[in-house]
Protein backbone atom coordinates (compact mmCIF):
# COMPACT_ATOMS: atom_id res chain seq x y z
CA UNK A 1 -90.64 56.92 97.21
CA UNK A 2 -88.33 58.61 95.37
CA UNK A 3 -88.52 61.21 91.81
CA UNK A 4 -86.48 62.07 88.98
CA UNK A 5 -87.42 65.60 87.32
CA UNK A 6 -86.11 65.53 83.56
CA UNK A 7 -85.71 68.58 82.36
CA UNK A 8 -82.91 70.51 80.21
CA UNK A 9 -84.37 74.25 81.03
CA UNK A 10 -85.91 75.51 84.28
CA UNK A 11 -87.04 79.04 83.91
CA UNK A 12 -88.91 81.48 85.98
CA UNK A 13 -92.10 83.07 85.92
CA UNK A 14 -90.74 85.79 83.39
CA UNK A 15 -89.49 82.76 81.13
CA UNK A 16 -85.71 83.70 81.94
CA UNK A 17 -83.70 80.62 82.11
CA UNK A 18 -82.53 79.81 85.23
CA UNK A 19 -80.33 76.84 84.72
CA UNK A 20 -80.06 75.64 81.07
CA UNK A 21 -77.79 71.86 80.04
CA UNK A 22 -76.68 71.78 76.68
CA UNK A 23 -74.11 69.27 75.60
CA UNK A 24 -73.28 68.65 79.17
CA UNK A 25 -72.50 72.12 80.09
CA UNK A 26 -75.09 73.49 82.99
CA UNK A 27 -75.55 77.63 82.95
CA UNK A 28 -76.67 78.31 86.44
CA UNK A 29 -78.18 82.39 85.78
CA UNK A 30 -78.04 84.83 82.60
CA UNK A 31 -76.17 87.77 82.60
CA UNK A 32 -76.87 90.72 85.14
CA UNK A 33 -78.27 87.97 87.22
CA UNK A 34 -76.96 87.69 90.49
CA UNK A 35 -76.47 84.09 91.99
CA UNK A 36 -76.65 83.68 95.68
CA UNK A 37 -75.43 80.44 97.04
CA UNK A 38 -76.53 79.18 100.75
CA UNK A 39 -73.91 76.68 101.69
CA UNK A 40 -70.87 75.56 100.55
CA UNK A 41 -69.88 75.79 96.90
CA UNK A 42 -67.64 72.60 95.88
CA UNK A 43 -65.99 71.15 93.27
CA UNK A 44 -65.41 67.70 93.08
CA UNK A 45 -65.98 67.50 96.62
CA UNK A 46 -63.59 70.32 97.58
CA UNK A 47 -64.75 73.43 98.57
CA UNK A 48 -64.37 76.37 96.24
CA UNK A 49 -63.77 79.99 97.19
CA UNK A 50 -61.82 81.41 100.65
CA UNK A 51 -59.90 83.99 101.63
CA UNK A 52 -56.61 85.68 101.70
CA UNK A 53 -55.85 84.81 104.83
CA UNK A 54 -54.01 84.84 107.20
CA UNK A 55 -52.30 88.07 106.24
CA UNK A 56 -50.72 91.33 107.49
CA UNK A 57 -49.02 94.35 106.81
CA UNK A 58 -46.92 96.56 109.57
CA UNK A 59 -44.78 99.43 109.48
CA UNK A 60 -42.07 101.00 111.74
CA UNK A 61 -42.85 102.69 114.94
CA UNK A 62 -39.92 104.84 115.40
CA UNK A 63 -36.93 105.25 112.89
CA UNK A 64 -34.38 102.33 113.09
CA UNK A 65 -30.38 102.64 113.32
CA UNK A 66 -28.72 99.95 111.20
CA UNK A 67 -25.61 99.16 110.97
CA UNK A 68 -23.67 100.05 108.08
CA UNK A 69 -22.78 97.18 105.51
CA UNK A 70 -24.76 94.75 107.96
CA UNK A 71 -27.78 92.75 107.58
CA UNK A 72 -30.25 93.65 110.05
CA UNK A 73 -33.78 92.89 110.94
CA UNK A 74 -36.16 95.26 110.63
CA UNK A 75 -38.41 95.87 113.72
CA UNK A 76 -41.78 95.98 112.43
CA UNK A 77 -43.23 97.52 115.65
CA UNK A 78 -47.03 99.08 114.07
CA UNK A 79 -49.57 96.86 112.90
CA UNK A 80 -51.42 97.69 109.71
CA UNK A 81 -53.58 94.86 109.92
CA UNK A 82 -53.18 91.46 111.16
CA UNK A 83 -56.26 89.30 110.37
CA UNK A 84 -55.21 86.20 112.73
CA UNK A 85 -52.65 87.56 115.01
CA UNK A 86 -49.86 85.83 112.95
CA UNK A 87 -47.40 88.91 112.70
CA UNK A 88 -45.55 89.37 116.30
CA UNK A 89 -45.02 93.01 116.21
CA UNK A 90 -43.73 93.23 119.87
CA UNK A 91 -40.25 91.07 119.91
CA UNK A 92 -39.19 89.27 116.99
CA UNK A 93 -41.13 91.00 114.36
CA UNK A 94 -41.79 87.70 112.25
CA UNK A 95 -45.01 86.34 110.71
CA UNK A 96 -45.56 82.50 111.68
CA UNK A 97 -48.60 81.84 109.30
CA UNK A 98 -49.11 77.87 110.62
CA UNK A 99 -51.02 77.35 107.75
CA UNK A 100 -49.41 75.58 105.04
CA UNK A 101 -49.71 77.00 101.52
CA UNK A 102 -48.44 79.29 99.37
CA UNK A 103 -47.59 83.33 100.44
CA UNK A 104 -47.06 86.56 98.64
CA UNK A 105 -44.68 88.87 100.51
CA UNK A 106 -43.81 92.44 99.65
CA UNK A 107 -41.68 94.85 101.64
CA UNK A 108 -40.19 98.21 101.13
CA UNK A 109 -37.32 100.19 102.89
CA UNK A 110 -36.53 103.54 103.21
CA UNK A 111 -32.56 104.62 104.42
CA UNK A 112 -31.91 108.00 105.85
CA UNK A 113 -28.57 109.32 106.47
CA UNK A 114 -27.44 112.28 108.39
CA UNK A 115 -26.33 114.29 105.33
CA UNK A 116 -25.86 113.42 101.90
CA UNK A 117 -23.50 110.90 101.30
CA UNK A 118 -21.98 108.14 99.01
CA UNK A 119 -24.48 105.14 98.40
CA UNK A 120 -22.64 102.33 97.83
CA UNK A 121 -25.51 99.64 97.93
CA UNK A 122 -29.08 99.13 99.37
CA UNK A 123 -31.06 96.12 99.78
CA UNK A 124 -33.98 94.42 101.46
CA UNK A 125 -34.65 90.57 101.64
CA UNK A 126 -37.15 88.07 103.04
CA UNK A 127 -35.86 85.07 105.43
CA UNK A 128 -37.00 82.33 105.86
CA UNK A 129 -36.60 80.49 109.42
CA UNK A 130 -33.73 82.74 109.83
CA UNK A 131 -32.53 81.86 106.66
CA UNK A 132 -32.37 84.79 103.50
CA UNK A 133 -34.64 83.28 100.41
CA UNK A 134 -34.70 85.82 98.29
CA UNK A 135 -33.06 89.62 98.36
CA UNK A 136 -32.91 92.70 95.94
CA UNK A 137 -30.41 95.50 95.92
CA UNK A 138 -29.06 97.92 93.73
CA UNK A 139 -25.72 100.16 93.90
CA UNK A 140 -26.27 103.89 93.20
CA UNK A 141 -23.86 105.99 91.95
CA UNK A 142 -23.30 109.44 93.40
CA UNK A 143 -24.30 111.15 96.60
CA UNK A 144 -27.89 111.06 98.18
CA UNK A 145 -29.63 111.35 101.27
CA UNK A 146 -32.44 109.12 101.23
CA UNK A 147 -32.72 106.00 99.16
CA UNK A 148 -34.90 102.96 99.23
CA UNK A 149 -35.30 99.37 98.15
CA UNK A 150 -38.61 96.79 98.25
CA UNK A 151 -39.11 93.28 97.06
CA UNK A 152 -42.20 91.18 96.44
CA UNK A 153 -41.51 87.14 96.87
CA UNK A 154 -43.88 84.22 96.53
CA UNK A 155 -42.68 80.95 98.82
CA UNK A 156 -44.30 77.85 99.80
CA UNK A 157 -44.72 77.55 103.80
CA UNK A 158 -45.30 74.63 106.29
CA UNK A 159 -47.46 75.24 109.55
CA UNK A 160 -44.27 75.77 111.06
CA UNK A 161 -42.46 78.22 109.15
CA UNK A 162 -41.79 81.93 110.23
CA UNK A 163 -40.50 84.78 108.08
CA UNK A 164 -38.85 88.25 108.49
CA UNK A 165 -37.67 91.18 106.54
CA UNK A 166 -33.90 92.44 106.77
CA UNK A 167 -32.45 95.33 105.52
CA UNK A 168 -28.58 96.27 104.27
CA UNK A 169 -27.56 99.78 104.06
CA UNK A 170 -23.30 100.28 102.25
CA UNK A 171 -22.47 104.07 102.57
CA UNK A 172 -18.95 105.65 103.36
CA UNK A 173 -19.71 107.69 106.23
CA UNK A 174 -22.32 108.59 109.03
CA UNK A 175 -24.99 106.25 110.93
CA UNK A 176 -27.84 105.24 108.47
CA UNK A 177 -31.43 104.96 110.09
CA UNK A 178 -34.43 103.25 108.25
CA UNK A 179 -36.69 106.11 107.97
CA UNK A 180 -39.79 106.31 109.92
CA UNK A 181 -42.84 109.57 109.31
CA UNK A 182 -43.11 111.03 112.67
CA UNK A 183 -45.42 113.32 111.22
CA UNK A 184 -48.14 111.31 109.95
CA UNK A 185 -47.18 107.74 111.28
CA UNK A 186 -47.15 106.45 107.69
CA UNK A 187 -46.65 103.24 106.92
CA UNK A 188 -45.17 103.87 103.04
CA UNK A 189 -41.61 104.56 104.31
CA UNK A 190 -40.98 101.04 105.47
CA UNK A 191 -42.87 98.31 105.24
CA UNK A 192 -43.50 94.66 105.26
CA UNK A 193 -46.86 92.26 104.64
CA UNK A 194 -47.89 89.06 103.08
CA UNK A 195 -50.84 87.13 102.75
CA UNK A 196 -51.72 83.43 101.46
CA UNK A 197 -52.84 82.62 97.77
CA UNK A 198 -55.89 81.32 97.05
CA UNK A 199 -55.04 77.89 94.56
């Protein structure tokens, strides 16, 4: 035997409503109320909510030598964080996500010379497959002995796709490094992370 309870208002034993219809809109709570859901949430059949994930963010271990006026990849040795153990940190410092969707990506670099010398141009980019997607730069003007460049990217991604940060340091003398704290270990001299969109 089955039952139908008709009702537009249920309320609770204070007379607060707890879930109200009114021209087919259903208010589930009142303001200040807090609304704890046991299961899974849906919306026409597909689940709502999730998380961020997979994602990451890593840092240098050690300053970097680059070659001057070259592309080169940036060895992200130091894990910030690395929620599924996308981000391979060891050997080709490149995050395979193998979950389709759609990824934000941010990276920063910091160039160190030996003395101060003539910038010509810095930039960082983001490839894809081995591939460059996206890149920024910009061309100083004058002399300077540290600089630095970041980007932030959005790109769609199949299971299969991996992605890694390069750098490109254009000065007129000495070996440029990408600069590493040996003091503290800190990861805001160079960088790189990403992380998938919720949509």
């Amino acid at each position: 035997m089955t039952s139908i309870l008709k009702a537009d208002t249920i309320q609770d034993t204070d007379g607060n409503n707890i879930i109200n219809e009114s021209g087919n809109t259903i208010t589930i709570g009142a303001s200040g109320d807090t609304t704890n859901i046991i299961g899974t949430l849906q919306n026409d059949g597909a689940a709502v909510g999730g998380t961020n994930t997979p994602a990451f963010q890593g840092h240098l271990s050690s300053t970097q030598d680059v070659s001057d006026a070259t592309w080169t990849k940036v060895a992200i040795a130091s894990e910030d964080f690395d929620t599924d153990s996308k981000f391979d940190h060891s050997s080709n410092y490149r995050f395979t996500p193998t979950e389709a969707g759609k990824y934000f990506f941010y990276g920063a670099a910091t160039f160190d010379s030996s003395s101060t010398d003539d910038i010509l141009m810095v930039a960082t980019a983001l490839y894809k497959n081995g591939s460059r997607v996206m890149r920024t730069s910009h061309y100083p003007t004058g002399k300077a002995y540290e600089i630095s460049d970041s980007f932030t990217y959005i790109d769609t991604a199949d299971s299969d796709d991996y992605y890694e940060m390069y750098a490109y340091f254009d000065i007129t003398s000495n070996t440029p490094q990408l600069k590493y704290d040996s003091t503290s270990g800190s990861s805001g001299y160079t960088f790189f992370g990403g992380y998938k969109i919720l949509t």
